[in-house]
Protein backbone atom coordinates (compact mmCIF):
# COMPACT_ATOMS: atom_id res chain seq x y z
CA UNK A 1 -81.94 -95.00 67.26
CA UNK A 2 -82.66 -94.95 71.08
CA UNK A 3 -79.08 -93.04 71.56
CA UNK A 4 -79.83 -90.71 68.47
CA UNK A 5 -82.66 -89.65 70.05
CA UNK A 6 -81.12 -89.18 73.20
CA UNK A 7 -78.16 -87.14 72.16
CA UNK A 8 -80.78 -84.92 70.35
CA UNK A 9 -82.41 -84.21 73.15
CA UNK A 10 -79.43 -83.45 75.25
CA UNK A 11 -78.66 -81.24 72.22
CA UNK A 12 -81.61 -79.22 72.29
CA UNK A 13 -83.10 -79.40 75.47
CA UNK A 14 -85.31 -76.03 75.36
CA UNK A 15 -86.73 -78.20 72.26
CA UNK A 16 -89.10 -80.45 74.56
CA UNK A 17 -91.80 -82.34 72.58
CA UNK A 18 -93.53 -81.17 75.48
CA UNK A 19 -93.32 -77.58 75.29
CA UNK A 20 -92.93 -76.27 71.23
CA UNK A 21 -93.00 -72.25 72.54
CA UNK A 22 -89.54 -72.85 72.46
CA UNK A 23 -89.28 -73.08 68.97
CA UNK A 24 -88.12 -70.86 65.73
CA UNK A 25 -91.23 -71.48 64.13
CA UNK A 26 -93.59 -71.21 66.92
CA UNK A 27 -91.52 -67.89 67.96
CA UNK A 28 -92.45 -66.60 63.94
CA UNK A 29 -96.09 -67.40 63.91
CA UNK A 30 -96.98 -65.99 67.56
CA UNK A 31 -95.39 -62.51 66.41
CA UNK A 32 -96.66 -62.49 62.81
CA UNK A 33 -98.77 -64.65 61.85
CA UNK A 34 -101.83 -62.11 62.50
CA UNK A 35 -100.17 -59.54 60.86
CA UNK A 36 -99.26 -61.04 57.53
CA UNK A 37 -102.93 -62.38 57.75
CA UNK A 38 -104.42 -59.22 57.75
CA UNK A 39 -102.14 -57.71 55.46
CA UNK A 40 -103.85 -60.24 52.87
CA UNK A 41 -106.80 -59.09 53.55
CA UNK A 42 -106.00 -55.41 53.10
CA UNK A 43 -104.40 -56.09 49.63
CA UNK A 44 -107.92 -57.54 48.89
CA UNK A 45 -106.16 -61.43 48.27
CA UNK A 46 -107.07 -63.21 52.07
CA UNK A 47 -105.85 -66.74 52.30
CA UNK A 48 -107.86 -69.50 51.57
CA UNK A 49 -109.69 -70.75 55.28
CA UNK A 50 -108.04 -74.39 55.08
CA UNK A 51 -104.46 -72.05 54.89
CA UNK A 52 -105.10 -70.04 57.98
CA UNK A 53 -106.83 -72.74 60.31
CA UNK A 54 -103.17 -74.83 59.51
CA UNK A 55 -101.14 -72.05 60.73
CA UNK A 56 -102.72 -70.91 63.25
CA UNK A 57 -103.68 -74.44 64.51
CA UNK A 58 -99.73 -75.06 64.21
CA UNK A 59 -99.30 -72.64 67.45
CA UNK A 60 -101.75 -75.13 69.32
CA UNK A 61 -99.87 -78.17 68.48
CA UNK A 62 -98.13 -79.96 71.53
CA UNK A 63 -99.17 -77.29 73.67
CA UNK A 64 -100.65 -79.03 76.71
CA UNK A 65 -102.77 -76.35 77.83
CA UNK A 66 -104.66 -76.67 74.29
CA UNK A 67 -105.36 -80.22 74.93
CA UNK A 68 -103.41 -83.63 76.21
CA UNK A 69 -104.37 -86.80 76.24
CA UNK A 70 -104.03 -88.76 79.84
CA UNK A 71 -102.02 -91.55 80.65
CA UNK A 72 -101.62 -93.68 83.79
CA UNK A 73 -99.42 -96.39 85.41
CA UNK A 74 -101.72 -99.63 86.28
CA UNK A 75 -99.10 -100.18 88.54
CA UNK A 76 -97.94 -97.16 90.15
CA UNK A 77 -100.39 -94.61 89.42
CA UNK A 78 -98.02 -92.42 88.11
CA UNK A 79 -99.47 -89.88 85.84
CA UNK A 80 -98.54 -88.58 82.07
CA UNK A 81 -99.84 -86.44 79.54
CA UNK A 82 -98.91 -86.09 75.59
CA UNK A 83 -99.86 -83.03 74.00
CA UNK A 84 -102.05 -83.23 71.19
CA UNK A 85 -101.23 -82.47 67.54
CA UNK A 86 -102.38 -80.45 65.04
CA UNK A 87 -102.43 -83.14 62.06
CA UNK A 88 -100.98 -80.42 59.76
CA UNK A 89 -100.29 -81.25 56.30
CA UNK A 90 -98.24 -78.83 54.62
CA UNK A 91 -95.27 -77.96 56.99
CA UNK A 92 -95.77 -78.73 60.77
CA UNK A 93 -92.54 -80.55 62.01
CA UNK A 94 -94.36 -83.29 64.67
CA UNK A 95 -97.54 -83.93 62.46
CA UNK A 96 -95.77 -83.99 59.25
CA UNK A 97 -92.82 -86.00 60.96
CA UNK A 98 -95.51 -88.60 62.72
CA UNK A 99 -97.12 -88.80 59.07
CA UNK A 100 -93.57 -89.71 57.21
CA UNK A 101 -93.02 -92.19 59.99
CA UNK A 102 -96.19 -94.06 59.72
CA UNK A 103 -96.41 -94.27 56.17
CA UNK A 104 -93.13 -95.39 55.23
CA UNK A 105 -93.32 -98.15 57.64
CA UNK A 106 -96.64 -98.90 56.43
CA UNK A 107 -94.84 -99.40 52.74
CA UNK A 108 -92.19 -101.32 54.21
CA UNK A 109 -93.81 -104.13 56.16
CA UNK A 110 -97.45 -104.33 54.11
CA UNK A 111 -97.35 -102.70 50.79
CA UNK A 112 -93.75 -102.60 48.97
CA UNK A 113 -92.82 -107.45 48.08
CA UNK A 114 -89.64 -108.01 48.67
CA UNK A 115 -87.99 -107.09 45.07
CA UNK A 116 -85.35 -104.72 43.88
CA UNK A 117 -87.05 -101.12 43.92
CA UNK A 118 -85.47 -98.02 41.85
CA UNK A 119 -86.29 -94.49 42.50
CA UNK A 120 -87.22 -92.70 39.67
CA UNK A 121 -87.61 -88.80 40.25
CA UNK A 122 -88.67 -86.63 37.76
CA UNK A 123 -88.50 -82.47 37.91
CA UNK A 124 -89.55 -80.11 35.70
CA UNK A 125 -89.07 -76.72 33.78
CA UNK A 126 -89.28 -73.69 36.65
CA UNK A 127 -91.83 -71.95 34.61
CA UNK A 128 -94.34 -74.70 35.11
CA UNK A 129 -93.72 -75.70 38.69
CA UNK A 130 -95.65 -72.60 39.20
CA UNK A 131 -98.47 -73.48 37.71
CA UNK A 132 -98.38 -77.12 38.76
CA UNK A 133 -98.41 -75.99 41.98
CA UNK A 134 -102.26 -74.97 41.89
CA UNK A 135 -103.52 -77.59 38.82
CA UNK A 136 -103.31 -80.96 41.28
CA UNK A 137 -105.21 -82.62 38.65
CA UNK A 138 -102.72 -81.78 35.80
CA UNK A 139 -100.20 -83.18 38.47
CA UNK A 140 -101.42 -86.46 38.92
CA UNK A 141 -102.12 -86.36 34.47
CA UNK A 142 -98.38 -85.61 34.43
CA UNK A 143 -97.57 -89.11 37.36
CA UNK A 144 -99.55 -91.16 35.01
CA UNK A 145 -97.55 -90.20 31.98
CA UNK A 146 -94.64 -90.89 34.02
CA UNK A 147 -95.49 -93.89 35.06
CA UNK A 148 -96.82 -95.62 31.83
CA UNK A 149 -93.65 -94.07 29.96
CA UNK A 150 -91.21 -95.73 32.85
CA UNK A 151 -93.32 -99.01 33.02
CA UNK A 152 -93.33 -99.72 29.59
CA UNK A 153 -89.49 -100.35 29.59
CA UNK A 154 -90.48 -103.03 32.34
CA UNK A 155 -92.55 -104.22 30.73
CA UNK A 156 -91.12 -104.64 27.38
CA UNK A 157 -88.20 -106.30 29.04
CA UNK A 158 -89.83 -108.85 30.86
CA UNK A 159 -92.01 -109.63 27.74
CA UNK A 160 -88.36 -110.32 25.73
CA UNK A 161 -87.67 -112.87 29.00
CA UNK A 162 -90.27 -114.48 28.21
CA UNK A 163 -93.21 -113.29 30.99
CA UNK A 164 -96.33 -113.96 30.01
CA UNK A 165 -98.75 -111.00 30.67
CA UNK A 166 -96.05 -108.56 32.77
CA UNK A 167 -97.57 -106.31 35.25
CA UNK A 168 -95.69 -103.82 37.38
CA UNK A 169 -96.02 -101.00 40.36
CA UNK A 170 -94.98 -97.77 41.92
CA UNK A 171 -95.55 -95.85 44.63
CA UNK A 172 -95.50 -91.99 43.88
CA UNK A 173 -95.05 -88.82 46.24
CA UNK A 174 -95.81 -85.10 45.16
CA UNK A 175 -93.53 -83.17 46.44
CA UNK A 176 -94.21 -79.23 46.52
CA UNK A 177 -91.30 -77.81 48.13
CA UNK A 178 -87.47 -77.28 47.52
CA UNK A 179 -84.73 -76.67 50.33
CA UNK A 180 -85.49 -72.81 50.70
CA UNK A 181 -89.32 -73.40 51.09
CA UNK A 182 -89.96 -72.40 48.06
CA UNK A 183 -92.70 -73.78 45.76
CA UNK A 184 -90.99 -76.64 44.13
CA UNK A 185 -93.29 -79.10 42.44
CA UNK A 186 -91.63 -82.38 41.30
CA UNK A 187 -92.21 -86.46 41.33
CA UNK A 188 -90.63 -88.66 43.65
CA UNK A 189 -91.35 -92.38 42.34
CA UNK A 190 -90.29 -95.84 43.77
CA UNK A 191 -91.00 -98.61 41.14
CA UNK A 192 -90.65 -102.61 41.43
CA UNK A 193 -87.37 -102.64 39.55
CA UNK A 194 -89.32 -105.25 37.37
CA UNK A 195 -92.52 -107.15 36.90
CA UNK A 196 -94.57 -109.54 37.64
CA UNK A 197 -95.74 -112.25 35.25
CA UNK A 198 -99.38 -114.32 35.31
CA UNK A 199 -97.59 -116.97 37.50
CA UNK A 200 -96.71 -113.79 40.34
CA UNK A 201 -93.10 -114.59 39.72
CA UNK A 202 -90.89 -111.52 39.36
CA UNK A 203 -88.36 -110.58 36.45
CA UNK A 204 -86.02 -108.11 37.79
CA UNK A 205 -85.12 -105.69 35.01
CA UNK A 206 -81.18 -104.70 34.04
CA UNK A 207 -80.29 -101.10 35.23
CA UNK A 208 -81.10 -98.52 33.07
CA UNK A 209 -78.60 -97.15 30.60
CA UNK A 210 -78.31 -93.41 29.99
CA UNK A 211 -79.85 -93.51 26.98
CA UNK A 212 -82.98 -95.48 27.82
CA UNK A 213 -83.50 -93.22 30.49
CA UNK A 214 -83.39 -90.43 27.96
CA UNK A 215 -85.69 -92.12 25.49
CA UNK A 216 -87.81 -92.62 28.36
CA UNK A 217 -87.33 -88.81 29.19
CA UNK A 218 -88.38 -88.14 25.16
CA UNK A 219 -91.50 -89.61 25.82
CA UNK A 220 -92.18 -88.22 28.60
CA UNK A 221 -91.69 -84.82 27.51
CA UNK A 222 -93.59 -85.33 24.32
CA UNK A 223 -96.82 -86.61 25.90
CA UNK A 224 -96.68 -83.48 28.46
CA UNK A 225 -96.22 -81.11 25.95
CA UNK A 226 -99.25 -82.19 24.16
CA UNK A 227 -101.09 -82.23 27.42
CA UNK A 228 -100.02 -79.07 28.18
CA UNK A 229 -100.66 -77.88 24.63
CA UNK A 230 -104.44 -79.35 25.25
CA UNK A 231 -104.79 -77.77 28.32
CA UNK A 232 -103.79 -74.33 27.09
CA UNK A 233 -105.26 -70.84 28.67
CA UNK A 234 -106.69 -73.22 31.36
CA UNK A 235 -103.42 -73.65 33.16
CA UNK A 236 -102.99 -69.90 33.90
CA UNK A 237 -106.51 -69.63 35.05
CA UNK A 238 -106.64 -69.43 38.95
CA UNK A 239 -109.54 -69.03 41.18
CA UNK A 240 -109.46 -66.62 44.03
CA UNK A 241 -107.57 -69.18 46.32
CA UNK A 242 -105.73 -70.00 43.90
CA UNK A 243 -104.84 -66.39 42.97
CA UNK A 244 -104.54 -65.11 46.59
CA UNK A 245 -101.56 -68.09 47.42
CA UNK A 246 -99.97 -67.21 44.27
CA UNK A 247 -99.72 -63.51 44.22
CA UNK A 248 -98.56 -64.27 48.70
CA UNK A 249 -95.90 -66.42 47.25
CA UNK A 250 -94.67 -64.40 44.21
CA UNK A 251 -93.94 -61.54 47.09
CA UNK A 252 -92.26 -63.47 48.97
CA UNK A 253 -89.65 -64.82 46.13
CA UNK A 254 -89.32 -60.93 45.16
CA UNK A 255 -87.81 -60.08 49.07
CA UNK A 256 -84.80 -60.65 51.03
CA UNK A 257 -82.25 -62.96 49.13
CA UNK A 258 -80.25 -65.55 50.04
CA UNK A 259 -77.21 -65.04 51.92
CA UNK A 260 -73.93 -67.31 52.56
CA UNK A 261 -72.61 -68.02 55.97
CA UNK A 262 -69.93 -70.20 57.37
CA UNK A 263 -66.76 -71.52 55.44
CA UNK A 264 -67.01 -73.04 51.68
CA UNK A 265 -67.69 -76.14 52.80
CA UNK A 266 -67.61 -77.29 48.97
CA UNK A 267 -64.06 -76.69 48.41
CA UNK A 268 -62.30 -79.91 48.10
CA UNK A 269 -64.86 -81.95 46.92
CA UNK A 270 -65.24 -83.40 42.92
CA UNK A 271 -69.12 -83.53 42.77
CA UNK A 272 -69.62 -86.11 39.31
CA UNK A 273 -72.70 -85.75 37.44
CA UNK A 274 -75.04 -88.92 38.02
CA UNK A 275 -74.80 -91.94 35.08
CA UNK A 276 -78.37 -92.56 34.85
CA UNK A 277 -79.41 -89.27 34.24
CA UNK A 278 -81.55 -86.98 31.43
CA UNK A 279 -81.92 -83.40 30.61
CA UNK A 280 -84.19 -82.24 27.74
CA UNK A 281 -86.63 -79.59 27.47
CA UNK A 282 -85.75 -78.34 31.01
CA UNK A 283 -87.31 -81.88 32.06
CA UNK A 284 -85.06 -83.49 34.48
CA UNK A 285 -85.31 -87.49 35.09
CA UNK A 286 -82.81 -89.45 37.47
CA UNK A 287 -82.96 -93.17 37.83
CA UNK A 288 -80.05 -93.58 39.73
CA UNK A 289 -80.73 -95.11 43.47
CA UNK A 290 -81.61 -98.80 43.32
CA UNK A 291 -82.71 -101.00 46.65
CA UNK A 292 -82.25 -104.11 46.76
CA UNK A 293 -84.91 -106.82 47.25
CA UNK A 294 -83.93 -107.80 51.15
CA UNK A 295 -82.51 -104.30 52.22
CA UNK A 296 -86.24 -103.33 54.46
CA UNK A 297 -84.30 -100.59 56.38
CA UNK A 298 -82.99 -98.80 53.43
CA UNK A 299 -85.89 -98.83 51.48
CA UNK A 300 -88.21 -97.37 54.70
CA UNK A 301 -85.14 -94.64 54.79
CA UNK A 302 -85.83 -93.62 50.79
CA UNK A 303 -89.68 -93.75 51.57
CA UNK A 304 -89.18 -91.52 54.55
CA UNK A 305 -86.55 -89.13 52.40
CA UNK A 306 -89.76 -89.27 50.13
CA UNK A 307 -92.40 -88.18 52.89
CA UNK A 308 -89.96 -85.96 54.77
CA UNK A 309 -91.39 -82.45 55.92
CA UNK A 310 -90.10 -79.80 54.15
CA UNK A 311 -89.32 -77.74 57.47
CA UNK A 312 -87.05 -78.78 60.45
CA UNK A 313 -86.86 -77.06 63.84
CA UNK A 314 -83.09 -77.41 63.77
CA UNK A 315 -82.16 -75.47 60.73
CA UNK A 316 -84.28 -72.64 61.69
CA UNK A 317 -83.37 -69.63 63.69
CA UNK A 318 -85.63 -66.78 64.37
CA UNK A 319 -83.78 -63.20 65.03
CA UNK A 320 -86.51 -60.79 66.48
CA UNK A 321 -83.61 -58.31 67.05
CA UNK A 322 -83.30 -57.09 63.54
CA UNK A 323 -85.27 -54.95 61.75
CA UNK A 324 -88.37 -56.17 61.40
CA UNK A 325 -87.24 -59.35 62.52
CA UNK A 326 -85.39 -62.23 60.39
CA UNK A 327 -86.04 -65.89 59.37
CA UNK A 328 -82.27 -68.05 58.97
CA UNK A 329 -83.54 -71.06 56.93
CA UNK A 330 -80.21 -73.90 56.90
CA UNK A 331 -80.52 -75.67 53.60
CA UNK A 332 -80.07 -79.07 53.57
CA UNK A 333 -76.97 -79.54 51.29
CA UNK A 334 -74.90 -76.19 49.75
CA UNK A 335 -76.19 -74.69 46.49
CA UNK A 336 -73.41 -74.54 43.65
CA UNK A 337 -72.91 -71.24 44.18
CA UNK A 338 -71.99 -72.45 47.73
CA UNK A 339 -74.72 -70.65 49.32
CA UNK A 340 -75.65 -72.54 53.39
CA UNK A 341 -78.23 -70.30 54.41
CA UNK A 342 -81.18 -68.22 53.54
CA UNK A 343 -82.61 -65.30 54.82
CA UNK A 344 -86.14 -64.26 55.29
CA UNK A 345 -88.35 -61.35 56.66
CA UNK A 346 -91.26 -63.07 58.53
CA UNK A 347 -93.48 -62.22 56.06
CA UNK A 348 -91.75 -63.86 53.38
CA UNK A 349 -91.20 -67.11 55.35
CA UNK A 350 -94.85 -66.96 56.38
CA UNK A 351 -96.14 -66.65 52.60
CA UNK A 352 -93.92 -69.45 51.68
CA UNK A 353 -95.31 -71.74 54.49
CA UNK A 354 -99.01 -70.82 53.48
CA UNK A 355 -97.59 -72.20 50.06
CA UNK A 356 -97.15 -75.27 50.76
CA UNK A 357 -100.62 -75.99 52.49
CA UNK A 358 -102.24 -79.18 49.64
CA UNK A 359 -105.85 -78.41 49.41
CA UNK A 360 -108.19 -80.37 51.54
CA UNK A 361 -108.61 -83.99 49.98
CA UNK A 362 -105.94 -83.51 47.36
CA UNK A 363 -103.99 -86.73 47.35
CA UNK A 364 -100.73 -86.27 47.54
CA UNK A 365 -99.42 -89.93 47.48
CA UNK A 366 -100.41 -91.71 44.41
CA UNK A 367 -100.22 -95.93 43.36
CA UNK A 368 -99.78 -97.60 40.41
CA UNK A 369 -100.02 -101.21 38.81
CA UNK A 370 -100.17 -103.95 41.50
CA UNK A 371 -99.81 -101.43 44.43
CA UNK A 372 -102.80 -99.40 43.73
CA UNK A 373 -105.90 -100.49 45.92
CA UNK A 374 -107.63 -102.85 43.59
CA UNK A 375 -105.29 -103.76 41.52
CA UNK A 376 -106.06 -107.46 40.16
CA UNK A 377 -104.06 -110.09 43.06
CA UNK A 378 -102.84 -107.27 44.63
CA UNK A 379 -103.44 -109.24 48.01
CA UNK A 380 -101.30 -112.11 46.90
CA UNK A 381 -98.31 -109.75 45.53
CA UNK A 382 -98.27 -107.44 48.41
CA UNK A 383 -95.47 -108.12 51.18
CA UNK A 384 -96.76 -110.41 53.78
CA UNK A 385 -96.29 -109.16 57.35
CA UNK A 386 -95.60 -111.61 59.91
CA UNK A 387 -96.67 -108.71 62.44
CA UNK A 388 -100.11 -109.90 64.39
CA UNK A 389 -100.96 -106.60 64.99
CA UNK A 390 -103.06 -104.04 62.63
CA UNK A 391 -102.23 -101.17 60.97
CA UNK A 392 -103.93 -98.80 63.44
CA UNK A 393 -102.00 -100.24 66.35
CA UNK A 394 -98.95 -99.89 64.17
CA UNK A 395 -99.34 -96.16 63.53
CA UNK A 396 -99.99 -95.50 66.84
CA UNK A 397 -97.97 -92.50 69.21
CA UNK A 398 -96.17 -95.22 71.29
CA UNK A 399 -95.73 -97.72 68.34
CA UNK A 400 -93.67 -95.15 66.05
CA UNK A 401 -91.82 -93.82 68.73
CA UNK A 402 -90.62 -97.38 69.53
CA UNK A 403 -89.98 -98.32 65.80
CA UNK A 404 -88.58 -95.24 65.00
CA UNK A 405 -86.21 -93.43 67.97
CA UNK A 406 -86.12 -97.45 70.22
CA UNK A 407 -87.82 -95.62 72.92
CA UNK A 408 -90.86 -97.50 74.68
CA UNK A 409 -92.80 -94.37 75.88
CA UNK A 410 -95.78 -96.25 77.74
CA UNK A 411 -93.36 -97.99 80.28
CA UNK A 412 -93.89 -96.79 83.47
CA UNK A 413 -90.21 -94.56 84.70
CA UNK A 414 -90.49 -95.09 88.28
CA UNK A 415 -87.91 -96.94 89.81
CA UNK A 416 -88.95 -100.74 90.25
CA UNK A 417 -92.22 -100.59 88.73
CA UNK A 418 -92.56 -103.10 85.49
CA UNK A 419 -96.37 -101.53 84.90
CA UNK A 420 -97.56 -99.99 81.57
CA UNK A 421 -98.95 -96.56 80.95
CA UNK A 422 -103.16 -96.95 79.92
CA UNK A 423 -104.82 -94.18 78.16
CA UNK A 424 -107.34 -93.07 80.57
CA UNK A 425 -109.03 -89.66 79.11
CA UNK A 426 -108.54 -86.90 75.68
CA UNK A 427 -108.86 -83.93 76.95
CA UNK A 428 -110.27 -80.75 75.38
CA UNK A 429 -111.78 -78.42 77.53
CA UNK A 430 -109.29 -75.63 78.41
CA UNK A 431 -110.20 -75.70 82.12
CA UNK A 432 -110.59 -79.35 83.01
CA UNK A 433 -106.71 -79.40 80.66
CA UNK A 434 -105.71 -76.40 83.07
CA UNK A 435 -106.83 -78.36 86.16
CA UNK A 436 -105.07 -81.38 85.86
CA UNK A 437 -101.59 -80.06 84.71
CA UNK A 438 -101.81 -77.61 87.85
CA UNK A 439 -102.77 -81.12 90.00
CA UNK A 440 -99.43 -82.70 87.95
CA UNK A 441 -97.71 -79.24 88.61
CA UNK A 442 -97.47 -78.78 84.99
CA UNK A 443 -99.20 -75.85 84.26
CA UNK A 444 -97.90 -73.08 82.06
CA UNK A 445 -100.08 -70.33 80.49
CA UNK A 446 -99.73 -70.07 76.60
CA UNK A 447 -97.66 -67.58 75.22
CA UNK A 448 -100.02 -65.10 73.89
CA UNK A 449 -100.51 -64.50 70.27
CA UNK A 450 -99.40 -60.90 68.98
CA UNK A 451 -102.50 -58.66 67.16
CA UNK A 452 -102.63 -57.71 63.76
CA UNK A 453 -100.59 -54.54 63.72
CA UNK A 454 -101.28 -51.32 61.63
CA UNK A 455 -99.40 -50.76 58.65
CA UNK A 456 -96.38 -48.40 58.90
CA UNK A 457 -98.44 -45.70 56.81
CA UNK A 458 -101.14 -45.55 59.35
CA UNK A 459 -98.88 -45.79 62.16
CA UNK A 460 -96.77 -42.90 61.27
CA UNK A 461 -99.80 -40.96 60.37
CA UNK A 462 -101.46 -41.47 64.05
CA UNK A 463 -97.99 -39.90 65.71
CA UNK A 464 -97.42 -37.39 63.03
CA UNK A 465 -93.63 -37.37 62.67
């Protein structure tokens, strides 16, 4: 991981963790991010507070002049400082990143026993991702459904093995976003591939068949409908936040379309449908990627392809020198139609970002069965770490940067010194930041933040062309 990182950073070096200005996305928001505020505002539909303080707090983050935190060598005395984050939820590369990293490790060493786990992922119709997007609570109705629909058949199984009392658990993830940014909302689900009996012994279930993962799907889709039958007029009633996101969004699916660029990279490959798989009703549910009970490293990669943000700094490119400016968005993998890239004024890119911001204290990671909090011998069915250290010293800056990349950031770099690097102060205030990064000679002024900028209307009417 150590070299990976390395070679990245060799890659991209005007990418410094150090200095984000650098960026695509930092390079979108400093130029527009005003102006597509206040052009909310003028089409009477401003974005919800908790939207614009996590853009505009996404310029500040790792930014040393808007804050570091102060590290020294109890050796040396040689002096560092980390930029600060913005602990962004909704899109933000390094917060969202740090988050993905923590948690799945978290699931790996002190939540997930060591069983065979399945992922289970569930998508559904494109007329009501829309409105699942802004009903979190008929989200998290639809999760339960899943789950009880997908447990049962572990359930049932174990029972006809002869467990006595079966009990079994999932970890879930909402994810609101596709590959394009756009809003996306689907279920991401790792179960126990099994269950537990009342002697904590686990039956591990056969693989699915196709056609118990469509009578699974039948259910599914059966209990939702009725929900969604019960929940009637409700689900298209949106309150202003609610209203002012969606009508931002629906713009920004209405302007520039997709374009393709590069060769057709999906000539000469046979793409097979998946065996475990189930269509009905638009409903989509796949049950196809199975972990086994020792394999730690693969199941912390599914968790993090689970957690992952849906933005990354190096399949963005910003072009300020067309019109208006344009947003190249890589997708991940080629659409069927063979389709690589998307384009994007920086208004729509900007709407679909402020899209993607959860509500504050809107869960967006849900447990089930044993896993869930207080679930009944949940202590005694839970992995076991044999790590001595806690979960806050775990999650740490240093401690994920070292599990994850191999690097150990808090030993000291100068030549013959074996000391460590101790936190000494968090800095806030912008002139005691400013004074010691011009001490360290590492003082930069921030790039300043474009104004709100007239519409074109009023602007031609001021010259009078």
């Amino acid at each position: 991981m150590g070299d990976l990182f390395q070679s990245a950073r060799r890659r991209y070096p005007d990418l410094s963790p150090r200095d984000p200005t650098g960026s695509a996305l930092h390079a979108v928001l400093r130029e527009h991010l005003e102006t597509f505020v206040a052009e909310r505002e003028r089409a009477d539909a401003p974005l919800p507070r908790f939207v614009t303080d996590e853009l505009r707090g996404a310029l500040d983050c790792g930014v040393l002049a808007k804050g570091c935190a102060h590290f020294r060598c109890e050796g040396c005395g040689l002096d560092r400082v980390v930029a600060l984050s913005c602990k962004g939820r909704g899109f933000c590369p390094r917060c969202c990143g740090r988050q993905m990293n923590e948690t799945a490790r978290h699931l790996t060493e002190r939540v997930f026993p060591e069983v065979r786990t399945r992922q289970w992922v569930l998508s559904f119709p494109f007329q009501l991702r829309w409105a699942l997007a802004f009903h979190h609570d008929l989200v998290k109705a639809l999760a339960r459904i899943t789950y009880e629909e997908i447990d049962r058949r572990y359930r049932r199984l174990a029972r006809e093995a002869g467990v006595r009392t079966p009990r079994g658990g999932a970890f879930f993830v909402i994810q609101r976003f596709g590959s394009d940014l756009r809003l996306n909302v689907h279920l991401h689900a790792l179960f126990l591939d099994g269950a537990f009996g009342s002697e904590r012994a686990f039956f591990t279930a056969p693989a699915p068949s196709p056609s118990e993962v469509e009578q699974i799907l039948a259910r599914i889709v059966a209990r939702a409908e009725k929900l969604l039958e019960k929940r009637g007029d409700a689900l298209h009633d949106l309150d202003d936040e609610q209203r002012s996101l969606a009508q931002a969004h629906a713009e920004a699916i209405t302007s520039r379309g997709t374009t393709k660029h590069g060769p057709d990279e999906l000539d000469g490959q046979v793409i097979l449908p998946t065996r475990r798989k189930a269509r009905l009703s638009d409903f989509d549910l796949d049950a196809e990627v199975a972990v086994a009970a020792h394999d730690a490293e693969r199941r912390e990669a599914l968790l993090r392809y689970f957690l992952r943000p849906p933005l990354s700094h190096d399949r963005l490119r910003y072009l300020p020198s067309q019109a208006g400016g344009a947003v190249i968005l890589q997708l991940k993998k080629p659409w069927q139609d063979r389709t690589t890239h998307v384009e994007l004024t920086p208004q729509a890119f900007l709407a679909r970002l402020a899209s993607l911001v959860p509500r504050p204290k809107k869960n967006t990671s849900l447990y089930y069965g044993v896993l869930a909090a207080h679930a009944k011998d949940r202590k005694k069915i839970v992995r076991k770490t044999e790590r001595k250290t806690a979960r806050k010293e775990d999650s740490s800056w240093a401690a994920l940067m070292k599990h994850s990349f191999g690097l150990d950031v808090l030993g000291c770099r100068t030549a013959g010194c074996k000391g460590r690097l101790t936190l000494v102060s968090v800095i806030f205030d912008h002139a005691e930041v400013k004074r010691l990064l011009q001490h360290l000679r590492l003082f930069s002024a921030p790039i300043p933040v474009r104004p709100a900028r007239d519409p074109p209307e009023l602007w031609t009417e001021a010259y009078d062309f």
